[in-house]
N, C-alpha and C. Protein backbone atom coordinates (compact mmCIF):
# COMPACT_ATOMS: atom_id res chain seq x y z
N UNK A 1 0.84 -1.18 0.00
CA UNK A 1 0.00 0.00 0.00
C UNK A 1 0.89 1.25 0.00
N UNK A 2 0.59 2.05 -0.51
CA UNK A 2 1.22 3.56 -0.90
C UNK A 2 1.28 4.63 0.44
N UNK A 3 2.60 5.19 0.82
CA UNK A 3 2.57 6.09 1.97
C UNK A 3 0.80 7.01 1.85
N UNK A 4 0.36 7.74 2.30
CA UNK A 4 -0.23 8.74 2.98
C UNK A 4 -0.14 9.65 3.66
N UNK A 5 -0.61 10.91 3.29
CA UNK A 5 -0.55 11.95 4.05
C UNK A 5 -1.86 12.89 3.01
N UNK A 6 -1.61 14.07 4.43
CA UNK A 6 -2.67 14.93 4.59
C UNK A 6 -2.13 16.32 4.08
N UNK A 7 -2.88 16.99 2.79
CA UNK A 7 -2.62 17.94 1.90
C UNK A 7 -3.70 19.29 2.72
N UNK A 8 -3.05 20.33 2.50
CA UNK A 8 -3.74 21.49 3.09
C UNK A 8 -4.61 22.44 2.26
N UNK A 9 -5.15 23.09 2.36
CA UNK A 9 -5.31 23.76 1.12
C UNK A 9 -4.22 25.22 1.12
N UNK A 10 -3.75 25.70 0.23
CA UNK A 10 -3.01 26.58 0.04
C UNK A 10 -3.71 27.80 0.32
N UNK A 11 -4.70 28.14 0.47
CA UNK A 11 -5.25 29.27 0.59
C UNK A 11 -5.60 29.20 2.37
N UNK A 12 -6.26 28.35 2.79
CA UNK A 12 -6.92 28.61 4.42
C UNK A 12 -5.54 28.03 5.45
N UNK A 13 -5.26 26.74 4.78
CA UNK A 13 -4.20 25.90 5.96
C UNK A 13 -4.80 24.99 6.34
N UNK A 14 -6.19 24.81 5.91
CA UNK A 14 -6.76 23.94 6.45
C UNK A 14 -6.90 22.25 5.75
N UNK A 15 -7.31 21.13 5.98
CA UNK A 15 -7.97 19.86 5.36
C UNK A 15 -8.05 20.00 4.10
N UNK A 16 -7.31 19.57 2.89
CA UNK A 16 -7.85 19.30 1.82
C UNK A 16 -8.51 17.66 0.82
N UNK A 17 -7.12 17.20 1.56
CA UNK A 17 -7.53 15.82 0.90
C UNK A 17 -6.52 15.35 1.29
N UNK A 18 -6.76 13.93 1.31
CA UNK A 18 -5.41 13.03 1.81
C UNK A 18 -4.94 12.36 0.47
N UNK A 19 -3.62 12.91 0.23
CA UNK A 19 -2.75 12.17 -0.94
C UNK A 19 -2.37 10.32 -0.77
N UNK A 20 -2.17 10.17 -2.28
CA UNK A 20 -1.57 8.49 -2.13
C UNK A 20 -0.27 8.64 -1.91
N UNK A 21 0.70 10.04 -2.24
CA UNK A 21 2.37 9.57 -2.51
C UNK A 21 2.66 11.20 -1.48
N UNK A 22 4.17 10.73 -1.89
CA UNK A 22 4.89 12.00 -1.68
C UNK A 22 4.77 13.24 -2.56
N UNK A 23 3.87 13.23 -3.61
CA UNK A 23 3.91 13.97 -4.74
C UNK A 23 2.30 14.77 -4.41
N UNK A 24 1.62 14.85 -3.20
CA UNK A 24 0.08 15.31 -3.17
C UNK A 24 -0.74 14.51 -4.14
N UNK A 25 -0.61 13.44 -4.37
CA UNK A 25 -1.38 12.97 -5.92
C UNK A 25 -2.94 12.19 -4.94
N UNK A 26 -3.81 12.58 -5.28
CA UNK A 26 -5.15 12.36 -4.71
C UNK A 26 -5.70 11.20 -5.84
N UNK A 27 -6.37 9.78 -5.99
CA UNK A 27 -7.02 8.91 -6.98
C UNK A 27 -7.90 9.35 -7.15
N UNK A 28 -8.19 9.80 -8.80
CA UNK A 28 -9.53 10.74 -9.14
C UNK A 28 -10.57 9.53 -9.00
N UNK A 29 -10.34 7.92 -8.88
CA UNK A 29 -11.61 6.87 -8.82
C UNK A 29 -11.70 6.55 -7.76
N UNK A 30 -11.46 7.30 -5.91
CA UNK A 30 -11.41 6.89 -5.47
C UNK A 30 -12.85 6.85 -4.83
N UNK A 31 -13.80 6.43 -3.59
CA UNK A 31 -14.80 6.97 -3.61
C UNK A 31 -14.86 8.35 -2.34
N UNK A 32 -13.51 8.02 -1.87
CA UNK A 32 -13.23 9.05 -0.24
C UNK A 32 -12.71 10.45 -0.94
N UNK A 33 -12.42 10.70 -2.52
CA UNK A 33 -11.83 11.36 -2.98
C UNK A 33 -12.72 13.17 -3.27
N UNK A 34 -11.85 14.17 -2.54
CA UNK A 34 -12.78 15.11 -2.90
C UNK A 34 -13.24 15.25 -4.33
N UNK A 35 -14.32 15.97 -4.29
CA UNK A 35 -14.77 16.29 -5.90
C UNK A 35 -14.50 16.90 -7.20
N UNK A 36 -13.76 16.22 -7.88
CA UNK A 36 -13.51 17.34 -8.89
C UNK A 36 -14.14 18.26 -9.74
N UNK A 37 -14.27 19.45 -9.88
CA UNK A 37 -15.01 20.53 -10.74
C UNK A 37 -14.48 20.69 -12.01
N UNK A 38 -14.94 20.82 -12.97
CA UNK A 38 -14.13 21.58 -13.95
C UNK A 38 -14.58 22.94 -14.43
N UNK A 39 -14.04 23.86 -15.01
CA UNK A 39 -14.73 25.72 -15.69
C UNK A 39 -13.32 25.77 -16.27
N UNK A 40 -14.04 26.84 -17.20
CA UNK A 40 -12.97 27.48 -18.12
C UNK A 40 -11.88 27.33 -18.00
N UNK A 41 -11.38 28.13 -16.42
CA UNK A 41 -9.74 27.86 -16.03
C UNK A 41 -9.26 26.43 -15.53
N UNK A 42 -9.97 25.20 -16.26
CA UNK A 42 -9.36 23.88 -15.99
C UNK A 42 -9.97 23.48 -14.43
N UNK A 43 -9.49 22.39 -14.30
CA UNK A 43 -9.87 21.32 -12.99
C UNK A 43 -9.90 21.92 -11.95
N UNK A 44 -10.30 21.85 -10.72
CA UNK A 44 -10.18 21.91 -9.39
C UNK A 44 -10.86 21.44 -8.64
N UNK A 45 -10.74 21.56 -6.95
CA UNK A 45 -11.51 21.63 -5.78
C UNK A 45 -11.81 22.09 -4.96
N UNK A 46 -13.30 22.33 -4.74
CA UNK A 46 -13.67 23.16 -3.55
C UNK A 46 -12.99 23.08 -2.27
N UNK A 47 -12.45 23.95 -1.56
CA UNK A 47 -11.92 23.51 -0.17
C UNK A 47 -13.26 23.87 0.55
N UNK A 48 -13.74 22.52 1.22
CA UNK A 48 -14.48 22.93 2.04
C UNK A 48 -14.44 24.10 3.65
N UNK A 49 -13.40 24.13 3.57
CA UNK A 49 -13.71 24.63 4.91
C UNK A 49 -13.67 26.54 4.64
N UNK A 50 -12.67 27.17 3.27
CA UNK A 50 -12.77 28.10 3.10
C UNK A 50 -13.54 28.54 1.58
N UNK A 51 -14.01 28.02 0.88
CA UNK A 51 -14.61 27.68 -0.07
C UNK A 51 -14.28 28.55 -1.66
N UNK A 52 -12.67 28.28 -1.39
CA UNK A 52 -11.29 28.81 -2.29
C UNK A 52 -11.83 27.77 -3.65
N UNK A 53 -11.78 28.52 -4.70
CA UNK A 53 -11.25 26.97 -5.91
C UNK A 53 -9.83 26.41 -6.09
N UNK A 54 -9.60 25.46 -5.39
CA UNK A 54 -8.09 25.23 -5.64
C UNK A 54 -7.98 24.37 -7.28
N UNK A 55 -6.89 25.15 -7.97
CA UNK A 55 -6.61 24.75 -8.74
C UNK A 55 -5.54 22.84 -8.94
N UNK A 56 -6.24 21.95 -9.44
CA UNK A 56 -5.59 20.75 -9.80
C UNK A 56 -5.17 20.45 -11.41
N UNK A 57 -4.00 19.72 -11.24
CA UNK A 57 -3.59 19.26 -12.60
C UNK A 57 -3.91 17.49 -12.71
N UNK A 58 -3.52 17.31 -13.72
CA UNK A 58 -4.43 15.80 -13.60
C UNK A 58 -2.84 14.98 -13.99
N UNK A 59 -2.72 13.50 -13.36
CA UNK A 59 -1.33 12.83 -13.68
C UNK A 59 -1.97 11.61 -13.89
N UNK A 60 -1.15 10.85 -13.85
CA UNK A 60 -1.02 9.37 -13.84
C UNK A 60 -0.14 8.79 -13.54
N UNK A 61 -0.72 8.00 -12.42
CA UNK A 61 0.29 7.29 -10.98
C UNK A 61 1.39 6.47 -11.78
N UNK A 62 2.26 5.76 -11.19
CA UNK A 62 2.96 4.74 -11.72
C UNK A 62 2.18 3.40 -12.13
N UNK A 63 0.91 3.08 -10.94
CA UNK A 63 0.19 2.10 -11.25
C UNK A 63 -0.74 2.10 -12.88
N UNK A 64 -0.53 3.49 -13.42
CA UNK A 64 -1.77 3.83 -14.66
C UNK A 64 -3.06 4.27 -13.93
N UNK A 65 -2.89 4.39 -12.71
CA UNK A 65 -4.13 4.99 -11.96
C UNK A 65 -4.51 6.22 -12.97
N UNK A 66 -5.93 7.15 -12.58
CA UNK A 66 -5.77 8.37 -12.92
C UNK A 66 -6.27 8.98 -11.71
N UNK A 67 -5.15 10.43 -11.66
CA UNK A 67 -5.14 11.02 -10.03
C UNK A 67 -4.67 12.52 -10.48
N UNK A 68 -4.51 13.36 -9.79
CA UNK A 68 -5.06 14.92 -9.80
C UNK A 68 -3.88 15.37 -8.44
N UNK A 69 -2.87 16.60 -8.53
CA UNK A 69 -2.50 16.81 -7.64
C UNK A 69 -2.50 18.57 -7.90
N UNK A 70 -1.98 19.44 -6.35
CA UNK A 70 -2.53 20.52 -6.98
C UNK A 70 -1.81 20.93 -8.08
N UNK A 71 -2.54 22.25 -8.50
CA UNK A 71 -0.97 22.77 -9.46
C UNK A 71 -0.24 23.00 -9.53
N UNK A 72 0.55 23.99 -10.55
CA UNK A 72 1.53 24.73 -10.07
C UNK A 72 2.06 26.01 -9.95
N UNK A 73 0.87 26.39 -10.96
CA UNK A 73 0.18 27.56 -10.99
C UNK A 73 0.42 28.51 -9.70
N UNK A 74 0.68 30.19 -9.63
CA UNK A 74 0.72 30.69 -8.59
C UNK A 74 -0.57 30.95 -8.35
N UNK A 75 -0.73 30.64 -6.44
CA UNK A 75 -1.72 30.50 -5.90
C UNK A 75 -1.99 32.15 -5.87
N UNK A 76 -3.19 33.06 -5.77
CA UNK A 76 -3.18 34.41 -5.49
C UNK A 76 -3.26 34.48 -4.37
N UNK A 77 -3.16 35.44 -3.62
CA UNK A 77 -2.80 35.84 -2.28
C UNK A 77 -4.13 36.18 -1.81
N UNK A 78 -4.71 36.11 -0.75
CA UNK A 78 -6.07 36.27 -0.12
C UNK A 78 -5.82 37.69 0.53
C-alpha cells in the first residue's frame, strides 16, 4: 500500500484531501476522494472549509491509476 498523508489547502491551511504519494497525488476513482469541478480555467476543488477553488492538474500514478494533484500555478494571495 502507498505512503499517505494529509494535503492542506493553500489558501486557508486547512484539510484538503489526503494524498496516495509523496507527490500530493489524490485517486480521481477513489470513492473518499474530494470532488472534482471543472470551468474554463481547468480542474479543481472546492476547499471545504474556506470555499477557495483550488486549482488541480491531472497525472497518472505509476500504477496507470488516474489522479489529480494541486498545481503549479501561482496561488493568489487572499
Amino acid at each position: 500500500m502507498l505512503p499517505t498523508h494529509d494535503v492542506d489547502c493553500p489558501y486557508c491551511g486547512k484539510f484538503l484531501y489526503t494524498a496516495l504519494s509523496l507527490e500530493n497525488v489524490v485517486d480521481a476513482d477513489a470513492p473518499t476522494s474530494p470532488r472534482l469541478e471543472t470551468d474554463e480555467r481547468g480542474n479543481f476543488v472546492r476547499c471545504a472549509h474556506c470555499q477557495e477553488r483550488v486549482p488541480m492538474k491531472p497525472v497518472v500514478t505509476i500504477g496507470g491509476r488516474r489522479g489529480f494533484r494541486l498545481a503549479e500555478e501561482i496561488i493568489r494571495p487572499r
